[in-house]
PDBML (XML) file of the C-alpha atoms, coordinates in Angstrom:
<?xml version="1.0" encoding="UTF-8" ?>
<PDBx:datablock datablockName="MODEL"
   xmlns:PDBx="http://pdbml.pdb.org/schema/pdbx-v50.xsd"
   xmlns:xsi="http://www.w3.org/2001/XMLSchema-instance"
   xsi:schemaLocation="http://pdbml.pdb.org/schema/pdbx-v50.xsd pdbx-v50.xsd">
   <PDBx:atom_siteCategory>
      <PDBx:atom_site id="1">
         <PDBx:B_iso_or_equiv>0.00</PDBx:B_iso_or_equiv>
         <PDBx:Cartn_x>109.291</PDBx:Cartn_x>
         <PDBx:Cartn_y>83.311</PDBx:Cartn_y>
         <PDBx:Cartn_z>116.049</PDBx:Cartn_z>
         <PDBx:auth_asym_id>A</PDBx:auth_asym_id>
         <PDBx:auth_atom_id>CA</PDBx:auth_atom_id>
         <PDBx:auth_comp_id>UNK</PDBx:auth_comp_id>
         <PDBx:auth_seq_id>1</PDBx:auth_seq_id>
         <PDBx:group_PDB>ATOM</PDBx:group_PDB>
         <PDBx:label_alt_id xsi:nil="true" />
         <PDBx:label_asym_id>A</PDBx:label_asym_id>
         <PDBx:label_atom_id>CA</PDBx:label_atom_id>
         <PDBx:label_comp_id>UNK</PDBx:label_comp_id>
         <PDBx:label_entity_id>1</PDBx:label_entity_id>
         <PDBx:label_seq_id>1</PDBx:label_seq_id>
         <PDBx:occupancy>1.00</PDBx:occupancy>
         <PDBx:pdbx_PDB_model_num>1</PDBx:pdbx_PDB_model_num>
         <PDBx:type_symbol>C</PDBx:type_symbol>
      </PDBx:atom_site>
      <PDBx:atom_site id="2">
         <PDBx:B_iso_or_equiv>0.00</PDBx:B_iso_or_equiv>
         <PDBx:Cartn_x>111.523</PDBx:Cartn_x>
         <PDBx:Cartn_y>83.277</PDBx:Cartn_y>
         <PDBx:Cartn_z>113.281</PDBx:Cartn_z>
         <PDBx:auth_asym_id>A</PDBx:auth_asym_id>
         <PDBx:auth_atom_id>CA</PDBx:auth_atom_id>
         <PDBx:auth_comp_id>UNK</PDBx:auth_comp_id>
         <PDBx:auth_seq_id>2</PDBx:auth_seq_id>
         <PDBx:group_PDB>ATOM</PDBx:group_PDB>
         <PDBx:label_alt_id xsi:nil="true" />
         <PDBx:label_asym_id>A</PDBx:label_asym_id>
         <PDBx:label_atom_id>CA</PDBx:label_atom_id>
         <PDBx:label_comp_id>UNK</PDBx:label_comp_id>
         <PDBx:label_entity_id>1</PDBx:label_entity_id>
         <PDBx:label_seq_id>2</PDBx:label_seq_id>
         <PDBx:occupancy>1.00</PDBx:occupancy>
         <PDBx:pdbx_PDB_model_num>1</PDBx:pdbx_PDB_model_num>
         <PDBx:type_symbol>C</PDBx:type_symbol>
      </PDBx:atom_site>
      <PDBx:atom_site id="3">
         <PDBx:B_iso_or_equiv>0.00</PDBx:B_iso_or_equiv>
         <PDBx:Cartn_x>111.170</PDBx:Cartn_x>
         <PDBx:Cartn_y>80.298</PDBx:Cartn_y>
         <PDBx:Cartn_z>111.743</PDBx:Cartn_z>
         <PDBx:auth_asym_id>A</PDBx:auth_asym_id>
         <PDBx:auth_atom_id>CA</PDBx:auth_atom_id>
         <PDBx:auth_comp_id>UNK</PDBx:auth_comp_id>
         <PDBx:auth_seq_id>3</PDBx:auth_seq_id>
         <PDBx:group_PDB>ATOM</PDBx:group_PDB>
         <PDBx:label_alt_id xsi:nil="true" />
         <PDBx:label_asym_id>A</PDBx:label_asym_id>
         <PDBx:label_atom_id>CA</PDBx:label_atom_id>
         <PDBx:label_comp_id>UNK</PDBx:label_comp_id>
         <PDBx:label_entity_id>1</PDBx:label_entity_id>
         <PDBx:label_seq_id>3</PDBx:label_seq_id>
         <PDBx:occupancy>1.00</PDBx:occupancy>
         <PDBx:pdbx_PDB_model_num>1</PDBx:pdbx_PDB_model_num>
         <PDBx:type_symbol>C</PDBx:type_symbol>
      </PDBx:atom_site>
      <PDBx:atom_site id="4">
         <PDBx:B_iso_or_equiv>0.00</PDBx:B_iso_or_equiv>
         <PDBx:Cartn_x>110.637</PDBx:Cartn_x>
         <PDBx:Cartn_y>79.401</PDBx:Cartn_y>
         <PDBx:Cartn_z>107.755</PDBx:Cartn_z>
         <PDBx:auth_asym_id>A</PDBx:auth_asym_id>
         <PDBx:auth_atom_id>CA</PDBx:auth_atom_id>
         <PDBx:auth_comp_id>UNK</PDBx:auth_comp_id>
         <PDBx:auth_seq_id>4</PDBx:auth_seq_id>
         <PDBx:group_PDB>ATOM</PDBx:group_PDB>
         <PDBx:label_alt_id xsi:nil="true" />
         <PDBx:label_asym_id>A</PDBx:label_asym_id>
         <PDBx:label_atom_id>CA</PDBx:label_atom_id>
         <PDBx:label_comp_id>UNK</PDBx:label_comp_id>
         <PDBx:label_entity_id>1</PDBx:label_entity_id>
         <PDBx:label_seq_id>4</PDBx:label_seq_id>
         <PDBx:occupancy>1.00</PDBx:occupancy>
         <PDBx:pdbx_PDB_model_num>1</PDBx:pdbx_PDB_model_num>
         <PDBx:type_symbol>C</PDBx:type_symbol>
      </PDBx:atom_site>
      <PDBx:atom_site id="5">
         <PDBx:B_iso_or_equiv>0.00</PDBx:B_iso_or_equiv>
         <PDBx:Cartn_x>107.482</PDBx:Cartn_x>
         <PDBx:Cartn_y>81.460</PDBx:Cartn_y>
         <PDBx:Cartn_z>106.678</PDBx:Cartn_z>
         <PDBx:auth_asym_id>A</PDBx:auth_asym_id>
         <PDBx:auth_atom_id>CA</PDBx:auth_atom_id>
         <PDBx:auth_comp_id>UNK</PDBx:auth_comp_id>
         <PDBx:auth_seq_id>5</PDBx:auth_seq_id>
         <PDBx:group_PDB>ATOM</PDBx:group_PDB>
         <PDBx:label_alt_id xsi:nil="true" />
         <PDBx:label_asym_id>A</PDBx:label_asym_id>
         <PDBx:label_atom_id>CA</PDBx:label_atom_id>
         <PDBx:label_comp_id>UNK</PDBx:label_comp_id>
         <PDBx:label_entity_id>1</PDBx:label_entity_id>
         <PDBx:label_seq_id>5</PDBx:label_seq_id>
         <PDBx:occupancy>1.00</PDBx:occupancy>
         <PDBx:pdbx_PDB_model_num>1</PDBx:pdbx_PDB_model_num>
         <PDBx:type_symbol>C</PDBx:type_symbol>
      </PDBx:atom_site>
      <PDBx:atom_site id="6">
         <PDBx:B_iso_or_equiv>0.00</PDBx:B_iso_or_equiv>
         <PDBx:Cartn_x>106.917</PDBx:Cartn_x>
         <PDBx:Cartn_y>83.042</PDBx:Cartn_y>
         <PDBx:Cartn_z>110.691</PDBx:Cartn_z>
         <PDBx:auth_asym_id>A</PDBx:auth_asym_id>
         <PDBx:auth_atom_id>CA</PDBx:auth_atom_id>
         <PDBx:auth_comp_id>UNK</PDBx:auth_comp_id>
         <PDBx:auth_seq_id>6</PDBx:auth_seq_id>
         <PDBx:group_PDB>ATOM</PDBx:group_PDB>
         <PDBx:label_alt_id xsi:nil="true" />
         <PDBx:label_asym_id>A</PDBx:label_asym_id>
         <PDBx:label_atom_id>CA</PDBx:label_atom_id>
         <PDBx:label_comp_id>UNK</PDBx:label_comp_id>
         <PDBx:label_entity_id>1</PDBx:label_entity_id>
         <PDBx:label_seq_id>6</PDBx:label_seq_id>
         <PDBx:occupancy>1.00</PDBx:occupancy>
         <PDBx:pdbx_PDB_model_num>1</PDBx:pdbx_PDB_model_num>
         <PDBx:type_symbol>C</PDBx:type_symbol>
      </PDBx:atom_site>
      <PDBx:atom_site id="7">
         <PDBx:B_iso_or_equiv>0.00</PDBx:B_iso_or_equiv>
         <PDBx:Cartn_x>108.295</PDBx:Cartn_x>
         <PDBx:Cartn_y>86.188</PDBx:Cartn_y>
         <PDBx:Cartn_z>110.866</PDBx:Cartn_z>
         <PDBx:auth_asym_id>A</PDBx:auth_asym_id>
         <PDBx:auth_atom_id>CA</PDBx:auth_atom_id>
         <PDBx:auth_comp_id>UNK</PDBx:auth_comp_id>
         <PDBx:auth_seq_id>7</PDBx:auth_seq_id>
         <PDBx:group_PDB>ATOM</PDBx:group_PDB>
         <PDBx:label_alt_id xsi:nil="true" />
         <PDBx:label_asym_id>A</PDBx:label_asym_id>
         <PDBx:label_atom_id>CA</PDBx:label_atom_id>
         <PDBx:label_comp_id>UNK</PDBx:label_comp_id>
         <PDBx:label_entity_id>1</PDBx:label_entity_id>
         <PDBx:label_seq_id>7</PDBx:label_seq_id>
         <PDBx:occupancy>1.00</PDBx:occupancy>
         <PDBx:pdbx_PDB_model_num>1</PDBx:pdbx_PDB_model_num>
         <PDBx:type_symbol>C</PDBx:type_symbol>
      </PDBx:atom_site>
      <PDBx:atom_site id="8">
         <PDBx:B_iso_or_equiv>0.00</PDBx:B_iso_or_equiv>
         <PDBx:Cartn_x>110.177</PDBx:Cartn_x>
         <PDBx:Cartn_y>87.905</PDBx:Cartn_y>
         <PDBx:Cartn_z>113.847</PDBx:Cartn_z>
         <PDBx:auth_asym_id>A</PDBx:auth_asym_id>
         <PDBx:auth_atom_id>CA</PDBx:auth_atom_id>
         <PDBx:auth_comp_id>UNK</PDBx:auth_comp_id>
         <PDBx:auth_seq_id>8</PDBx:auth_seq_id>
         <PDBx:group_PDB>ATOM</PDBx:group_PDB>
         <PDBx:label_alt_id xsi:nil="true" />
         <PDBx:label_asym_id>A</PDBx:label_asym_id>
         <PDBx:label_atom_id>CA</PDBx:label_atom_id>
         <PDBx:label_comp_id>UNK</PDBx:label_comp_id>
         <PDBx:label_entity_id>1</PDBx:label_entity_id>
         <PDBx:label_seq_id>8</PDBx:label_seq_id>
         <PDBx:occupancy>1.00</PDBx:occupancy>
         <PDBx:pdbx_PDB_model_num>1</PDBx:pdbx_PDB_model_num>
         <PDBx:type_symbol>C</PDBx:type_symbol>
      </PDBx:atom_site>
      <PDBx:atom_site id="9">
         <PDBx:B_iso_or_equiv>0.00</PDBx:B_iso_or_equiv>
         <PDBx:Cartn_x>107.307</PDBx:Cartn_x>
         <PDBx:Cartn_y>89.341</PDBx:Cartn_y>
         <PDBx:Cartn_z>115.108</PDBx:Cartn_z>
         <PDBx:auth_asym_id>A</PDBx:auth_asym_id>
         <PDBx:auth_atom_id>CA</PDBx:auth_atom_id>
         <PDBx:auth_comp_id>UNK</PDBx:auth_comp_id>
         <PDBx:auth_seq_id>9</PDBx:auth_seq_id>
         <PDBx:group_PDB>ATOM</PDBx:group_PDB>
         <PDBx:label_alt_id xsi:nil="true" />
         <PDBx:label_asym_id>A</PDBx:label_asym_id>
         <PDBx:label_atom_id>CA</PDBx:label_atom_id>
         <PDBx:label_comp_id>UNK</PDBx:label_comp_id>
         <PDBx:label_entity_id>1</PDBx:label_entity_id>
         <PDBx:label_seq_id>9</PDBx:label_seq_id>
         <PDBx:occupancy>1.00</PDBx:occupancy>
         <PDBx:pdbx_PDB_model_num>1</PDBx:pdbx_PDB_model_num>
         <PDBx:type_symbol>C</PDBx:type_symbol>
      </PDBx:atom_site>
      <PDBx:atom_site id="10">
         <PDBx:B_iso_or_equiv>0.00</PDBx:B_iso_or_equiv>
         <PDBx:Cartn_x>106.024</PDBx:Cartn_x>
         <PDBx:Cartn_y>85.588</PDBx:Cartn_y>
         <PDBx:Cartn_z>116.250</PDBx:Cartn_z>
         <PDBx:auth_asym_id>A</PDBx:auth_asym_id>
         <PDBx:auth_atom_id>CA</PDBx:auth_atom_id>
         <PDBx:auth_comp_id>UNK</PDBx:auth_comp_id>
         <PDBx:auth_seq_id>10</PDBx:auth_seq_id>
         <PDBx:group_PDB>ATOM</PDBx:group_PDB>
         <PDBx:label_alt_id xsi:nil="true" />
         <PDBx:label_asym_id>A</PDBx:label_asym_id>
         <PDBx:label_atom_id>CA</PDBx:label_atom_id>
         <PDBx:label_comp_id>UNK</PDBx:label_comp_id>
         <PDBx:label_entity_id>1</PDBx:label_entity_id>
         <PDBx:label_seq_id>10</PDBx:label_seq_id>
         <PDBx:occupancy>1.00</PDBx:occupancy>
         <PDBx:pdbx_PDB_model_num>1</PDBx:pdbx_PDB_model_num>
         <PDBx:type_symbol>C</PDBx:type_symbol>
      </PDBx:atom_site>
      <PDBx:atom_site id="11">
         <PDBx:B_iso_or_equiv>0.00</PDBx:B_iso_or_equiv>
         <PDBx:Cartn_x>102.736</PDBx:Cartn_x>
         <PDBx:Cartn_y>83.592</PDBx:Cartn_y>
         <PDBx:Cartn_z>115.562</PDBx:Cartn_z>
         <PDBx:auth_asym_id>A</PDBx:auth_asym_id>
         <PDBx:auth_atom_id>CA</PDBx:auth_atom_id>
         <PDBx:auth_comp_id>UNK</PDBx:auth_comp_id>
         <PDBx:auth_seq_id>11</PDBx:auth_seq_id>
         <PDBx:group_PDB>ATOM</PDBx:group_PDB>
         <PDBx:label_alt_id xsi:nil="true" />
         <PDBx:label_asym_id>A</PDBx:label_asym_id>
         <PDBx:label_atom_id>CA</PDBx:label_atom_id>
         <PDBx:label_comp_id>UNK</PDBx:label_comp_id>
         <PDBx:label_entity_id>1</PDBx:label_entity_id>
         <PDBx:label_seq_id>11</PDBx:label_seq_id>
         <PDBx:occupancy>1.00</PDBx:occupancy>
         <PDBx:pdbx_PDB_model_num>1</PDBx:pdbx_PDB_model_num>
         <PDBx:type_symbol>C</PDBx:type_symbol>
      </PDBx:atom_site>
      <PDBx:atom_site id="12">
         <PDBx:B_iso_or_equiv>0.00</PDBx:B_iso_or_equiv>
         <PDBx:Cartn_x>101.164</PDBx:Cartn_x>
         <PDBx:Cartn_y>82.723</PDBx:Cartn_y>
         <PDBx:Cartn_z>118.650</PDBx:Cartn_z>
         <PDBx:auth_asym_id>A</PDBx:auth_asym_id>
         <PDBx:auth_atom_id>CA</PDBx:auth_atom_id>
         <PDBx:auth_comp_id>UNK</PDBx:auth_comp_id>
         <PDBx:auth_seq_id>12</PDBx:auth_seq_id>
         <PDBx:group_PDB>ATOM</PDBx:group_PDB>
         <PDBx:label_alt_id xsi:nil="true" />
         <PDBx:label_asym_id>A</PDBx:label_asym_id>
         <PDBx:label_atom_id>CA</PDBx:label_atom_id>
         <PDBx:label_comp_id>UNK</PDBx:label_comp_id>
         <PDBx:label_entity_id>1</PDBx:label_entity_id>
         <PDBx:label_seq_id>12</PDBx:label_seq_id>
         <PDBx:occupancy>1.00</PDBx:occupancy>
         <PDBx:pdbx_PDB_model_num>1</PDBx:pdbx_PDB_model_num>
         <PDBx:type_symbol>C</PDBx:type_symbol>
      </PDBx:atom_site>
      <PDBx:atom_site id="13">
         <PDBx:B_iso_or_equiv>0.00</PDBx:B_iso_or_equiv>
         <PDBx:Cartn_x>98.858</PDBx:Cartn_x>
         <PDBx:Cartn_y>79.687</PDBx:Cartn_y>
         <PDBx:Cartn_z>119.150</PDBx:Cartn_z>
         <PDBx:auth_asym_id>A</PDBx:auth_asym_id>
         <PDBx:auth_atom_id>CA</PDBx:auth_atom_id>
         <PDBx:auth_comp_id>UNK</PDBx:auth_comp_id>
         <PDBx:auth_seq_id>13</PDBx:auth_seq_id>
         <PDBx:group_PDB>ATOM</PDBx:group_PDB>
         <PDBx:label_alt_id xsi:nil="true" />
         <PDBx:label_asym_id>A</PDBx:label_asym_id>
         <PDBx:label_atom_id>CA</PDBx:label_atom_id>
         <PDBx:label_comp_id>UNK</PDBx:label_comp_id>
         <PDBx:label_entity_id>1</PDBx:label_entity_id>
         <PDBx:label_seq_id>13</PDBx:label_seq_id>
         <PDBx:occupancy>1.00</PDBx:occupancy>
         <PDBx:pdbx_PDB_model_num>1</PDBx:pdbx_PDB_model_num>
         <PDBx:type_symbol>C</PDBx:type_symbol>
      </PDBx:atom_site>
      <PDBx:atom_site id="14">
         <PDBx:B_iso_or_equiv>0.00</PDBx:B_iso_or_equiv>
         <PDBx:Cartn_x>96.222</PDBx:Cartn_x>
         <PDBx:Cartn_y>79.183</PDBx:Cartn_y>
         <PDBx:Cartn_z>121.957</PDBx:Cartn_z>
         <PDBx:auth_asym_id>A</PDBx:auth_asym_id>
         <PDBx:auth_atom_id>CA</PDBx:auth_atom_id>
         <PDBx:auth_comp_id>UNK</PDBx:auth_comp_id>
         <PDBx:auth_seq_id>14</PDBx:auth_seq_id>
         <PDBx:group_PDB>ATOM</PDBx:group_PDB>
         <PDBx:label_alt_id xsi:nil="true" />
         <PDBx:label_asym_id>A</PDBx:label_asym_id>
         <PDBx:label_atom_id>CA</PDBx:label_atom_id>
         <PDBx:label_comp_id>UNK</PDBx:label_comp_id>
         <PDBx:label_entity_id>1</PDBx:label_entity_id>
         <PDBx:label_seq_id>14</PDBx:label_seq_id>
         <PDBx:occupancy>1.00</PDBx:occupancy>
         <PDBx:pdbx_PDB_model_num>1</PDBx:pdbx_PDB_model_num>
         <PDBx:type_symbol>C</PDBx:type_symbol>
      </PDBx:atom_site>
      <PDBx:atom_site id="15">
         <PDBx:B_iso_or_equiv>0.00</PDBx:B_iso_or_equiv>
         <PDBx:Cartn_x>94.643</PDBx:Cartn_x>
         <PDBx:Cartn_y>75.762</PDBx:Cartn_y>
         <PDBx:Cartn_z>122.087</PDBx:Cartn_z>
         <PDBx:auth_asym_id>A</PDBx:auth_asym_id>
         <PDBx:auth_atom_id>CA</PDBx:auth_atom_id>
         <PDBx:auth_comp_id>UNK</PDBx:auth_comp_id>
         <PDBx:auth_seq_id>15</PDBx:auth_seq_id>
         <PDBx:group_PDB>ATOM</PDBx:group_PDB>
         <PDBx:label_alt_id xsi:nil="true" />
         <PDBx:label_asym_id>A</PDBx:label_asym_id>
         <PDBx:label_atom_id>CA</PDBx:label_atom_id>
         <PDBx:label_comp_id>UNK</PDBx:label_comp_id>
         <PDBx:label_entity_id>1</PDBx:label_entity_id>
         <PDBx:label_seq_id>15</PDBx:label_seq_id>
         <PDBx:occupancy>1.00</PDBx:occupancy>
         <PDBx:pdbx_PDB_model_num>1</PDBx:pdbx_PDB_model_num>
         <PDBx:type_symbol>C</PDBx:type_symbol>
      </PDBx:atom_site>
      <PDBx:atom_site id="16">
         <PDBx:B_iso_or_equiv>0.00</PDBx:B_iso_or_equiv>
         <PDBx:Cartn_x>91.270</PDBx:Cartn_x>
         <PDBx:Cartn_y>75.172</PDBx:Cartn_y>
         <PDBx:Cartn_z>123.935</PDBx:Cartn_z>
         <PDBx:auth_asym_id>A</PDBx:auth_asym_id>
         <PDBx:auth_atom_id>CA</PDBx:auth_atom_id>
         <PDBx:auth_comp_id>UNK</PDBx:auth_comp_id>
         <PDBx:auth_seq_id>16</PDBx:auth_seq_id>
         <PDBx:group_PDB>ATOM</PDBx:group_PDB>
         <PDBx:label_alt_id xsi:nil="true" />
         <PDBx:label_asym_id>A</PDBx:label_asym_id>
         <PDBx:label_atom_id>CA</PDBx:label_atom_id>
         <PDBx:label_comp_id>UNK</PDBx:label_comp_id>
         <PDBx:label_entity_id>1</PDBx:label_entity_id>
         <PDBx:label_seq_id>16</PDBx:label_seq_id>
         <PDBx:occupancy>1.00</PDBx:occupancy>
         <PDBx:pdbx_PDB_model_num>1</PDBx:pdbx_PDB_model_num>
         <PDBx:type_symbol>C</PDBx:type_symbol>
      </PDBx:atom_site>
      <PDBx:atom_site id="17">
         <PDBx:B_iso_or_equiv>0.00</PDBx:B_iso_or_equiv>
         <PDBx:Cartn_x>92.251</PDBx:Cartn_x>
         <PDBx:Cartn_y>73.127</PDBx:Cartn_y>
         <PDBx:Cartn_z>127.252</PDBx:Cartn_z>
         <PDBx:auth_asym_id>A</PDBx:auth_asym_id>
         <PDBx:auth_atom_id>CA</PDBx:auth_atom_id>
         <PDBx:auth_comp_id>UNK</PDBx:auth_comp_id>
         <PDBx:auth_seq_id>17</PDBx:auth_seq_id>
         <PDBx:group_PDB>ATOM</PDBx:group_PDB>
         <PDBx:label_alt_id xsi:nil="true" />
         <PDBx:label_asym_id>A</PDBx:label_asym_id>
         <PDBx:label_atom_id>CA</PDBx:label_atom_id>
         <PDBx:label_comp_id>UNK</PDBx:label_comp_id>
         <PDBx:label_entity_id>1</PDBx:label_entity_id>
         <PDBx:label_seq_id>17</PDBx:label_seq_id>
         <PDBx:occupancy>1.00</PDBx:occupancy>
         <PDBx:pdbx_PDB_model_num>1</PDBx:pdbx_PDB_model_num>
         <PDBx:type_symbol>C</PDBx:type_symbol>
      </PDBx:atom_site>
      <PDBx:atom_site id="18">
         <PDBx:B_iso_or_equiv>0.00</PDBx:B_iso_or_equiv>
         <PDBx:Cartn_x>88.519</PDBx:Cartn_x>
         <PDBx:Cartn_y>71.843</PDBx:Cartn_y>
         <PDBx:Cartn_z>127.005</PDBx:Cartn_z>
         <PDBx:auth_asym_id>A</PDBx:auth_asym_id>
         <PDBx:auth_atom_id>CA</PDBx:auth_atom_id>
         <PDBx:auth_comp_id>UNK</PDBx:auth_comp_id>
         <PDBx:auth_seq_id>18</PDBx:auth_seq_id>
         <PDBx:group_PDB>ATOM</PDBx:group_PDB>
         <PDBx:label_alt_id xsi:nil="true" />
         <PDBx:label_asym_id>A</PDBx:label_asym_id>
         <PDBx:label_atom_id>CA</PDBx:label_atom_id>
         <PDBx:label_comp_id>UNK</PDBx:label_comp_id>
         <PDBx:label_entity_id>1</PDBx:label_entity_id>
         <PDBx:label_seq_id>18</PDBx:label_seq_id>
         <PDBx:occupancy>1.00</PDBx:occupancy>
         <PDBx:pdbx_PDB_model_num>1</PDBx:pdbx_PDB_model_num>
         <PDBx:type_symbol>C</PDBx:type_symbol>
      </PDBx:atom_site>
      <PDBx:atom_site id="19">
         <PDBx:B_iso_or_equiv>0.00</PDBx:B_iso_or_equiv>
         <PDBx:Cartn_x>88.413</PDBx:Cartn_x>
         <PDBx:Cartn_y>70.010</PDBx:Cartn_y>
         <PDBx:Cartn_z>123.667</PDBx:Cartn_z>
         <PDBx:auth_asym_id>A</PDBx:auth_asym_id>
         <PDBx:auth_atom_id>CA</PDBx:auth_atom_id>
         <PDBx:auth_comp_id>UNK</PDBx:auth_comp_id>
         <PDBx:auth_seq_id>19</PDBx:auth_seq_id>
         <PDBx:group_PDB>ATOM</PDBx:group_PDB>
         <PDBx:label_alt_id xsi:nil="true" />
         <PDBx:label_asym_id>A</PDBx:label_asym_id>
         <PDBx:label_atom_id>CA</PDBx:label_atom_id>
         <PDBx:label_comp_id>UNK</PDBx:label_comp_id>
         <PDBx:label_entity_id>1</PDBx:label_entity_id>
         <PDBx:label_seq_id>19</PDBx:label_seq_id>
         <PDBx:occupancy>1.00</PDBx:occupancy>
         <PDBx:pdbx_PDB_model_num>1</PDBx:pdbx_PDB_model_num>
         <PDBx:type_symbol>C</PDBx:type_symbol>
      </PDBx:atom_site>
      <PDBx:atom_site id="20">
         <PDBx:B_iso_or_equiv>0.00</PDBx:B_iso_or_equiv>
         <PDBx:Cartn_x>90.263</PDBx:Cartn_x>
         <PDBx:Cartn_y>67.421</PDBx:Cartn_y>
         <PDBx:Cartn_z>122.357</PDBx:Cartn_z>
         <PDBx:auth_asym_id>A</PDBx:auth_asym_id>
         <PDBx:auth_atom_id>CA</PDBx:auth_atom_id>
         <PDBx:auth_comp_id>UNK</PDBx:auth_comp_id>
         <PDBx:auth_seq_id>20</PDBx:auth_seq_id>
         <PDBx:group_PDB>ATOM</PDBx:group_PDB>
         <PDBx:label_alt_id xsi:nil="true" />
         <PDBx:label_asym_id>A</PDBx:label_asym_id>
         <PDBx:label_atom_id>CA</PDBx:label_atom_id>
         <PDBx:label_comp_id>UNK</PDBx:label_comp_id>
         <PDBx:label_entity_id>1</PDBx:label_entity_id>
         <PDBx:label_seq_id>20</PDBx:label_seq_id>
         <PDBx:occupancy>1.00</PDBx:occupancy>
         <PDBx:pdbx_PDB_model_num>1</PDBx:pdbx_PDB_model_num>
         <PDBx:type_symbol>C</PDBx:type_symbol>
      </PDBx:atom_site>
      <PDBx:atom_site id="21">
         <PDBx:B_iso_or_equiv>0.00</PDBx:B_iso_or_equiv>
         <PDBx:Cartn_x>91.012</PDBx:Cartn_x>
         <PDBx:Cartn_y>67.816</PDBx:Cartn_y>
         <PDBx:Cartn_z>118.850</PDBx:Cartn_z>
         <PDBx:auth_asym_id>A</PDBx:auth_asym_id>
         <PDBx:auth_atom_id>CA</PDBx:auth_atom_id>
         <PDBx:auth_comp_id>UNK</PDBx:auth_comp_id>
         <PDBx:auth_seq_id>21</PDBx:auth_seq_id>
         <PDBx:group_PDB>ATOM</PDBx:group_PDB>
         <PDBx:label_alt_id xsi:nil="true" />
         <PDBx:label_asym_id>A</PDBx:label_asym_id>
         <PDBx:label_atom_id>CA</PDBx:label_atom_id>
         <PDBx:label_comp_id>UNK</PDBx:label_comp_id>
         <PDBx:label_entity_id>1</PDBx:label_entity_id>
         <PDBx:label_seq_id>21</PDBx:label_seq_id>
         <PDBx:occupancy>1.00</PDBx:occupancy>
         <PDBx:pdbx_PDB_model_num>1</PDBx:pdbx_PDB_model_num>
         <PDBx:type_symbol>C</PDBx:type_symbol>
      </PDBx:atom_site>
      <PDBx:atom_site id="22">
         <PDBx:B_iso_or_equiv>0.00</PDBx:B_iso_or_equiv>
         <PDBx:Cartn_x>92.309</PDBx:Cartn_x>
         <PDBx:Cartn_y>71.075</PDBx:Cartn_y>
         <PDBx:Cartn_z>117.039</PDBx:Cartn_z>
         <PDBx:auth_asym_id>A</PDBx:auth_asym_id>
         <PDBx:auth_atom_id>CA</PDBx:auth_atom_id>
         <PDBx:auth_comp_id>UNK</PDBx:auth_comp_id>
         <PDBx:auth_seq_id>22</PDBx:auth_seq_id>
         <PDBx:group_PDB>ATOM</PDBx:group_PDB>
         <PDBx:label_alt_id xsi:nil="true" />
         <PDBx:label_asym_id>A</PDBx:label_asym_id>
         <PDBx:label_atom_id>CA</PDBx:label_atom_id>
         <PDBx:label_comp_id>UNK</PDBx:label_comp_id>
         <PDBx:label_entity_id>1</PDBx:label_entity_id>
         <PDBx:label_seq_id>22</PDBx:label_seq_id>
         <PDBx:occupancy>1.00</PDBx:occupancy>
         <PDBx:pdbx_PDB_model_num>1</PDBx:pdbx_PDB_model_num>
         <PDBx:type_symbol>C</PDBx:type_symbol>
      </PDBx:atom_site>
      <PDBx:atom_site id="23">
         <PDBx:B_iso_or_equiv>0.00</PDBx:B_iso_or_equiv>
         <PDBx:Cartn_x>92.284</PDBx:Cartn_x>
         <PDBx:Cartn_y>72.058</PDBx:Cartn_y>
         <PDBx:Cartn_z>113.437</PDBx:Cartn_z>
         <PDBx:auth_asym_id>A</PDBx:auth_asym_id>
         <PDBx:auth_atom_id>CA</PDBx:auth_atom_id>
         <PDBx:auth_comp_id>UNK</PDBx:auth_comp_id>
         <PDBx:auth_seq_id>23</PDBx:auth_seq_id>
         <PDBx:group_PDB>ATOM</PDBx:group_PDB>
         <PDBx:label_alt_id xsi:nil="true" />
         <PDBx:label_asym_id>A</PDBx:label_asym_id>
         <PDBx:label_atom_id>CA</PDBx:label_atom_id>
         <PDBx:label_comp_id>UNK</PDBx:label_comp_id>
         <PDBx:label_entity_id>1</PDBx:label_entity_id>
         <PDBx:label_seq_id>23</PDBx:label_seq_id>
         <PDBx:occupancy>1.00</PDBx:occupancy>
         <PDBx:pdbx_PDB_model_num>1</PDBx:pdbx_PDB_model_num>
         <PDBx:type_symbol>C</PDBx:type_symbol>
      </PDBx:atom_site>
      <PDBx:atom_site id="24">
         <PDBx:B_iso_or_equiv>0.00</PDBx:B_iso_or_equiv>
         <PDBx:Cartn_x>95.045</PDBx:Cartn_x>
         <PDBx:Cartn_y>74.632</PDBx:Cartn_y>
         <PDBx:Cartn_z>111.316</PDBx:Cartn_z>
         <PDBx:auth_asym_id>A</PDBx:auth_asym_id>
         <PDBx:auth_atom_id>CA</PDBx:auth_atom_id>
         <PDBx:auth_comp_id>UNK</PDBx:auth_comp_id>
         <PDBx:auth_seq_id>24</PDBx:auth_seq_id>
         <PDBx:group_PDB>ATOM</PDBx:group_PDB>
         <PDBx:label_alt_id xsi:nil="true" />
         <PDBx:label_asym_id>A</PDBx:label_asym_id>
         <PDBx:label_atom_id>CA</PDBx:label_atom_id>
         <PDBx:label_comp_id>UNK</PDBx:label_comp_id>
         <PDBx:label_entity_id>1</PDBx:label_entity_id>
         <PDBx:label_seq_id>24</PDBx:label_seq_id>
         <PDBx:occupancy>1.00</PDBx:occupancy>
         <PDBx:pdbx_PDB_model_num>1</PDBx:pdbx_PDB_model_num>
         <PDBx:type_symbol>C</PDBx:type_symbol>
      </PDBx:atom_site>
      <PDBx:atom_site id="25">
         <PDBx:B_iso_or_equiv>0.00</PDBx:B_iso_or_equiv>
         <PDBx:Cartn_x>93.003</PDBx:Cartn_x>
         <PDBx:Cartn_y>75.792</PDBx:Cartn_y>
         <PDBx:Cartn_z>108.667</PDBx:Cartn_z>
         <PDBx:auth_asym_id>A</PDBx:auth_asym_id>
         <PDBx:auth_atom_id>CA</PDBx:auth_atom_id>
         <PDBx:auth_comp_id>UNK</PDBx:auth_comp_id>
         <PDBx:auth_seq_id>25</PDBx:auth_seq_id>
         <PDBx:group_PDB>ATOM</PDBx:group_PDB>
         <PDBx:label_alt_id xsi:nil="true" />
         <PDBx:label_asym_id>A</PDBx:label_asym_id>
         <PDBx:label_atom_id>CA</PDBx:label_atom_id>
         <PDBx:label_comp_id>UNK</PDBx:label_comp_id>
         <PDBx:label_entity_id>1</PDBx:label_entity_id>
         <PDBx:label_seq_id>25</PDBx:label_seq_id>
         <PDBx:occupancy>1.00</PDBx:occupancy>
         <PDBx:pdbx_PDB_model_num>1</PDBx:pdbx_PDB_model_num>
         <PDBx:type_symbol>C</PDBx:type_symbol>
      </PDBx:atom_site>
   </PDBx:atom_siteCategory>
</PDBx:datablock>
């Protein structure tokens, strides 16, 4: 929240606890 280009409102990420790799596209 907050931070650089992230507004107040927040960016929340979930990550899948069953794989092993993640990609920000």
């Amino acid at each position: 929240k907050n931070f650089r280009s992230i507004s107040a409102d927040g960016l929340g990420l979930a990550f899948a606890t069953d794989q092993n790799a993640a990609a920000i596209v």
